[in-house]
Protein backbone atom coordinates (compact mmCIF):
# COMPACT_ATOMS: atom_id res chain seq x y z
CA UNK A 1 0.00 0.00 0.00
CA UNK A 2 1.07 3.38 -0.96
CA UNK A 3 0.76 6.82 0.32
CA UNK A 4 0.91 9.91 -2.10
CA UNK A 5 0.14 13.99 -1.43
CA UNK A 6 1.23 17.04 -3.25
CA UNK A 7 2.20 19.85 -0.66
CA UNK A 8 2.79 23.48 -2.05
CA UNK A 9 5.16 26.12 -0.84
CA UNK A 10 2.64 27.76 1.40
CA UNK A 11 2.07 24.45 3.23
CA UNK A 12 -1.11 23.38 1.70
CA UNK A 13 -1.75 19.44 0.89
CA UNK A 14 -3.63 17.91 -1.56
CA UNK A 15 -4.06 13.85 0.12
CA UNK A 16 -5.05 10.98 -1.78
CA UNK A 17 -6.33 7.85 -1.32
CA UNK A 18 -7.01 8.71 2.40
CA UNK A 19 -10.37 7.17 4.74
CA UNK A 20 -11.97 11.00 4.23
CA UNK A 21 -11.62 10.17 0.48
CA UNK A 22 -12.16 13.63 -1.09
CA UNK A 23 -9.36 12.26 -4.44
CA UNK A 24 -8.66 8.89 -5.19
CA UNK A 25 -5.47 8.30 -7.06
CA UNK A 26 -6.26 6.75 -10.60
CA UNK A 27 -2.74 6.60 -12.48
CA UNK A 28 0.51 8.04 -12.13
CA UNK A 29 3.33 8.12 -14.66
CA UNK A 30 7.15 9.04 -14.23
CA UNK A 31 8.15 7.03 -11.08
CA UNK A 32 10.72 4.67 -12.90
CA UNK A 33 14.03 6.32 -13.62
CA UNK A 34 14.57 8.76 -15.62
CA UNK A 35 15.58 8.18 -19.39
CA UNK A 36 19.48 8.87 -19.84
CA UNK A 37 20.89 11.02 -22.75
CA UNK A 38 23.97 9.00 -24.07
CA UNK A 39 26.96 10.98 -25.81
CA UNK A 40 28.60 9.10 -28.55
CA UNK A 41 31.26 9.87 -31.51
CA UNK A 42 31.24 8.05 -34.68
CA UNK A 43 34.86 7.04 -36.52
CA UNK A 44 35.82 7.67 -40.12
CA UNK A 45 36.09 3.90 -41.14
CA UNK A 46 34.57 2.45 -38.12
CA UNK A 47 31.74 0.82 -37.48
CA UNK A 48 29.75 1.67 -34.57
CA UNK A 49 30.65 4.15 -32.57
CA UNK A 50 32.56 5.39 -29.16
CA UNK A 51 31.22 6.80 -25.84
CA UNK A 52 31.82 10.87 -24.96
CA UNK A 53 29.68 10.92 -21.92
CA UNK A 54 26.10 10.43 -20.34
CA UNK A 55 23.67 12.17 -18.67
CA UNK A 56 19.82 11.99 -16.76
CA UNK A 57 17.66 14.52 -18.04
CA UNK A 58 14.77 16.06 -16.02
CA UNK A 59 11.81 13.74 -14.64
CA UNK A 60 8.14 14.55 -15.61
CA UNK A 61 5.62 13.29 -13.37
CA UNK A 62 1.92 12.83 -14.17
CA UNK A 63 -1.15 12.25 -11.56
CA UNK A 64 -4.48 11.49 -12.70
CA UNK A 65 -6.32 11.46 -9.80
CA UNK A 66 -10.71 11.75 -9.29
CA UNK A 67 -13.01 13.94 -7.12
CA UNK A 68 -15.44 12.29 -4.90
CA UNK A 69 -18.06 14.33 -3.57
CA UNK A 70 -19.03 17.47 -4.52
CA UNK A 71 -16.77 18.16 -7.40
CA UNK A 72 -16.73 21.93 -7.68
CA UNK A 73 -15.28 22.03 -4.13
CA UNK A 74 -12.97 19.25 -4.83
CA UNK A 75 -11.87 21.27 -7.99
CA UNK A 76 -11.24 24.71 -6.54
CA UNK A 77 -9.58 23.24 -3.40
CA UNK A 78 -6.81 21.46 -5.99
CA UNK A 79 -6.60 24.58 -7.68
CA UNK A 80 -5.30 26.30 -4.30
CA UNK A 81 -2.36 23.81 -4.40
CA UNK A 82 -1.98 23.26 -8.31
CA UNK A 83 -0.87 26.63 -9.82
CA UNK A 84 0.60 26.57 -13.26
CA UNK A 85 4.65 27.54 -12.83
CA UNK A 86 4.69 27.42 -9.26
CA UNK A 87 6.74 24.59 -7.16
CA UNK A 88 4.90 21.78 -5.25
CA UNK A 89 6.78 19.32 -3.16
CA UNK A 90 5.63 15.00 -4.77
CA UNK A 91 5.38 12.54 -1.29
CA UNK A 92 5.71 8.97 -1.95
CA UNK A 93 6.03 6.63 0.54
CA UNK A 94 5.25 2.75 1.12
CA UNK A 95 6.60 0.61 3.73
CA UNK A 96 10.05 0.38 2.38
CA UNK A 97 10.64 3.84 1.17
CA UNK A 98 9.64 7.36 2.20
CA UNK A 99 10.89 10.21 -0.52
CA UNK A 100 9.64 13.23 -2.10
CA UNK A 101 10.95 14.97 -5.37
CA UNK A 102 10.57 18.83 -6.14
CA UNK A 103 8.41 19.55 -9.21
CA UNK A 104 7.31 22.45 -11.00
CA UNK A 105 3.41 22.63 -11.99
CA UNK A 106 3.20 22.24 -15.72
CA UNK A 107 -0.52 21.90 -16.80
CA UNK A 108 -3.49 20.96 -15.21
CA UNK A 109 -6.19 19.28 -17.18
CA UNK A 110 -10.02 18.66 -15.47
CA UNK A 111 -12.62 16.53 -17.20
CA UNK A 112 -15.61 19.19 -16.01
CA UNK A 113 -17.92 17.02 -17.61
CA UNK A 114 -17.18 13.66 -16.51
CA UNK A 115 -19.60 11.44 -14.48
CA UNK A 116 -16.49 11.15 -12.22
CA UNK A 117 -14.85 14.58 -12.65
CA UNK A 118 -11.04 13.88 -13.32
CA UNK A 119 -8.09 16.19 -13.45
CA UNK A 120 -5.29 14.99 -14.37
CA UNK A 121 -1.55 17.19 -13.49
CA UNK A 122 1.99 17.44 -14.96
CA UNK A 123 4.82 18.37 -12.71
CA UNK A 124 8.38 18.54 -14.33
CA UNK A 125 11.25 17.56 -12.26
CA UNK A 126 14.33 19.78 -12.65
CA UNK A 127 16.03 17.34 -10.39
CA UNK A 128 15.59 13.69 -11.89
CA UNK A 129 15.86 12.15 -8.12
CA UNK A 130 13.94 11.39 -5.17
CA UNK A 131 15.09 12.15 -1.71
CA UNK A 132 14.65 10.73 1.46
CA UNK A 133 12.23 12.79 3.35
CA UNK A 134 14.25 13.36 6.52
CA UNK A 135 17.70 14.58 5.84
CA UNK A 136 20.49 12.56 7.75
CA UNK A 137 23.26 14.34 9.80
CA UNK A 138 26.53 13.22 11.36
CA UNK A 139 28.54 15.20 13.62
CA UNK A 140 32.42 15.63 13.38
CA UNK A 141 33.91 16.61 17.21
CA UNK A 142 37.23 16.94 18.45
CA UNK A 143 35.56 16.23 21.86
CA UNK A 144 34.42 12.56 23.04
CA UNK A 145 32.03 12.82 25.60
CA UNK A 146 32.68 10.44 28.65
CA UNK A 147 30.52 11.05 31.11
CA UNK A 148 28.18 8.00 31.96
CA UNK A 149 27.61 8.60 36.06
CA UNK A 150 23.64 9.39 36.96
CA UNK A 151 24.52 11.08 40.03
CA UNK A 152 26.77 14.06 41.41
CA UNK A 153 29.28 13.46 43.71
CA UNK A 154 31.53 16.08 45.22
CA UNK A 155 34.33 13.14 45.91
CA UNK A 156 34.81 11.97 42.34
CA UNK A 157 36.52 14.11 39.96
CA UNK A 158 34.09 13.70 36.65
CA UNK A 159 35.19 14.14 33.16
CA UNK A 160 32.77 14.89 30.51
CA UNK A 161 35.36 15.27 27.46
CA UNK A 162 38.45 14.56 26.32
CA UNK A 163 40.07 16.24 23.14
CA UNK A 164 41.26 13.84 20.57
CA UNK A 165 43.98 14.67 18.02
CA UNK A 166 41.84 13.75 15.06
CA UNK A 167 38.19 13.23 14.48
CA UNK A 168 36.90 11.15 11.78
CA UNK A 169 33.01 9.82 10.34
CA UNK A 170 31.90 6.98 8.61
CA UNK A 171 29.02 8.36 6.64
CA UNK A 172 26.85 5.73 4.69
CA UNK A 173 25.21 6.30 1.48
CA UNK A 174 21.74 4.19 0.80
CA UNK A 175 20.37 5.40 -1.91
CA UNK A 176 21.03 4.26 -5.05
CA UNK A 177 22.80 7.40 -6.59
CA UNK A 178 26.10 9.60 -5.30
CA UNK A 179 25.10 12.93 -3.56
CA UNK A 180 25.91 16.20 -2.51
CA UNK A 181 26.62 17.62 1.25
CA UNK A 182 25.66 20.37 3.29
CA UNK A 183 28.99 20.74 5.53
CA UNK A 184 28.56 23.17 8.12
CA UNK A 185 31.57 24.20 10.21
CA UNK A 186 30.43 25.79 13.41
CA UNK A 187 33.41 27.62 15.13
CA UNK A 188 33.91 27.84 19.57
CA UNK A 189 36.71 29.91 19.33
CA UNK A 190 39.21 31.21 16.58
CA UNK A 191 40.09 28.62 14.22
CA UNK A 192 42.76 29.45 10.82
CA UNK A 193 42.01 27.75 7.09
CA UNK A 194 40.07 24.66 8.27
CA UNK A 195 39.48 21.66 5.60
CA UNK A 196 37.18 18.43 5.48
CA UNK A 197 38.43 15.47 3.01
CA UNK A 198 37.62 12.37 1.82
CA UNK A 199 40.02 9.99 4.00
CA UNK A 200 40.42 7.45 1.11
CA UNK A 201 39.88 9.59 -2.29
CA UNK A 202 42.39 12.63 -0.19
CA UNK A 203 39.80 15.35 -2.32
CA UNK A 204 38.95 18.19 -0.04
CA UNK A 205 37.56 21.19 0.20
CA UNK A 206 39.38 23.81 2.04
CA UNK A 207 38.64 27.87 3.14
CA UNK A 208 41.65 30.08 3.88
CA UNK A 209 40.98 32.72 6.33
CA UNK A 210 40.38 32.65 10.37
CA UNK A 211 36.86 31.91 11.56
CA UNK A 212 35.03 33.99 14.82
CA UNK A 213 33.57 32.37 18.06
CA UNK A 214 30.45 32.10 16.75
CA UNK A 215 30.59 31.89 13.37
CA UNK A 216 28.76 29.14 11.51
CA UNK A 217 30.01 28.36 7.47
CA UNK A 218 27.40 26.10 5.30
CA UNK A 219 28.99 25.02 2.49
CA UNK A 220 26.54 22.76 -0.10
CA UNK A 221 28.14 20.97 -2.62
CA UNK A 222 25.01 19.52 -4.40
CA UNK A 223 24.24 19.60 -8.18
CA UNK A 224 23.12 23.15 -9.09
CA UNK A 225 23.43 24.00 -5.49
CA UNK A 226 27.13 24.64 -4.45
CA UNK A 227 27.92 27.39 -2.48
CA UNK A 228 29.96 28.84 0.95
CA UNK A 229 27.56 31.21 3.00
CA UNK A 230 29.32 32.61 6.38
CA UNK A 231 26.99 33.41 9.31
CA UNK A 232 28.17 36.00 11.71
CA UNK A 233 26.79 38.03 14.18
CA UNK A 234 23.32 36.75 12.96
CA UNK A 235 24.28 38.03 9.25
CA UNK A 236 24.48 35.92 6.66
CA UNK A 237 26.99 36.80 3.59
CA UNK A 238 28.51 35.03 0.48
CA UNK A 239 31.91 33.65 1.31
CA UNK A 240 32.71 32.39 -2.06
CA UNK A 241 36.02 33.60 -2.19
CA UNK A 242 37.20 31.82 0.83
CA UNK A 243 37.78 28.75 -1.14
CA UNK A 244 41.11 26.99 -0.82
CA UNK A 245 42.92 25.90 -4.07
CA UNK A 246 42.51 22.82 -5.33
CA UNK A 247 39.27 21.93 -3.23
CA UNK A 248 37.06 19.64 -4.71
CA UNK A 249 32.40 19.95 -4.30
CA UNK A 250 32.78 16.64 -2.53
CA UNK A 251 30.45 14.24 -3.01
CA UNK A 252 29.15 10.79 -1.17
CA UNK A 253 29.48 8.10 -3.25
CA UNK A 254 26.72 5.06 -3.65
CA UNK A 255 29.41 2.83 -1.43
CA UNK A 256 29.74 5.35 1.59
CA UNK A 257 32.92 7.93 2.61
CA UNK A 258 35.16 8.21 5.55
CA UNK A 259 35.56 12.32 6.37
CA UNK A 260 38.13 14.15 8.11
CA UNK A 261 38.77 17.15 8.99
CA UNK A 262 41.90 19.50 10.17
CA UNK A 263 42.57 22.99 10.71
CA UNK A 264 46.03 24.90 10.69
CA UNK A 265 45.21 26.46 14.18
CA UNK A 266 41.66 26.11 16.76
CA UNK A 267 41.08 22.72 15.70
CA UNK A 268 39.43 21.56 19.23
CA UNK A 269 37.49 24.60 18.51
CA UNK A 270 35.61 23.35 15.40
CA UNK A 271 33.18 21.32 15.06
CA UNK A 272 31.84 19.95 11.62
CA UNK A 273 28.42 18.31 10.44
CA UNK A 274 28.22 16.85 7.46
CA UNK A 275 24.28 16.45 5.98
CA UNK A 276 22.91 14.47 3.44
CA UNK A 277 20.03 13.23 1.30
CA UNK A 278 19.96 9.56 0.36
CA UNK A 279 18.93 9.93 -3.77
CA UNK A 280 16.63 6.99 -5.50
CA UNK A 281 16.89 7.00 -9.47
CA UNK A 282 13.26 5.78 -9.32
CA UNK A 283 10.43 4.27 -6.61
């Protein structure tokens, strides 16, 4: 059994298939994977022909869906959600996946003079991917806590943290497609041109300058997204042009990544977490 609703910027569902059963789901299209476009060159005097490169294109999604009840209600109230070149939010979700895809509203098409009044919606997907719907974090410390005791006691000396030389994640990928980060580098004191890597691929990506008590850096590294925002003093500005050379828009691949990261001074003043959405090609 499946669960399906259309949600638009302003926080307004449409549900379907639910007990109150104002729409019933009827058909939907564009839930495999999206088609590929497939680079090739052909060679004088050879048959066949070689590969340049490959790409997925965007997704188009199409609901059918009815209106029980009183249809003119049922219409207007899909209207609310369904504007033409505005940006709804797809939900899927069964019991072995929960994702939702980003889709602009192409056309809407009602049958006003069916016996079963059906409208019938296009949303293209600039994205091609679904995303899991809650985003997964993992934290990066230079402090372990150790504190386990349930109780004070003003004869034992307690320790709550130690500082360790080097901190390092094990982030796990299950989706079925590589993915961008949101790496956010939150700073307790001053800390000088900190960098988070890939422990076995050694790509990084690296800021030169010296970061504030307080300040918070969100750097995204996703397709069409990538970008380095500072946050200081409750202001938020482009910080672009703190990128180190040679810093790669890391990625996590399908199989998982070990990160790292390292400052030249204030490391056990940093602390780095790394977000992610797991990506399906289709549901």
């Amino acid at each position: 059994m499946y669960k399906v609703y259309i949600e638009n910027t302003a926080g307004e569902k449409l549900e379907f298939n639910t007990l109150s059963g104002e729409y019933t789901i009827t058909e939907i299209q564009g839930l495999s994977p999206a088609e590929a476009t497939i680079n090739t060159d052909e060679v004088a005097l050879m048959d066949g022909a070689t590969f340049n490169s490959a790409k997925i294109g965007t997704r188009t999604i199409d609901i059918a869906f009815c209106i029980n009840g009183n249809a003119e209600k049922g219409r207007l109230n899909a209207y609310k959600v369904l504007q033409p070149k505005k940006t709804v939010r797809f939900y899927y979700s069964t019991s072995e996946i929960s994702v939702f895809i980003d889709g602009i509203v192409k056309n809407v098409q009602v049958g006003h003079f069916d016996a079963n009044q059906l409208i019938t919606v296009t949303l293209l997907c600039l994205s091609p991917f679904f995303k899991n719907d809650e985003e997964i974090s993992d934290v990066l410390s230079s402090t372990r806590p150790t504190f386990h005791f349930p109780f004070p006691s003003d004869s034992l000396k307690l320790v709550f943290g130690v500082k360790e030389a080097l901190s390092n994640v094990v982030v796990s990928n299950k989706g079925t497609a590589e993915t961008g980060l949101t790496i956010e580098l939150y700073a307790l004191g001053e800390v000088r041109n900190p960098k988070v890597y890939n422990y076995v691929t050694q790509e990084f990506i690296g800021l030169t300058g010296t970061m504030q008590a307080g300040d918070l850096i969100t750097i995204t590294t996703g397709v069409g997204e990538k970008a380095i925002k500072l946050t200081r003093n409750g202001v938020t500005t482009n910080a672009f042009n703190m990128i180190a050379d040679g810093s790669s828009w890391l990625q996590l691949p399908v199989e998982g990544a070990v990160f790292v990261y390292t400052a030249e001074s204030g490391f056990s003043a940093l602390t780095v977490t790394i977000k992610h959405y797991n990506l399906f090609e289709g549901v």
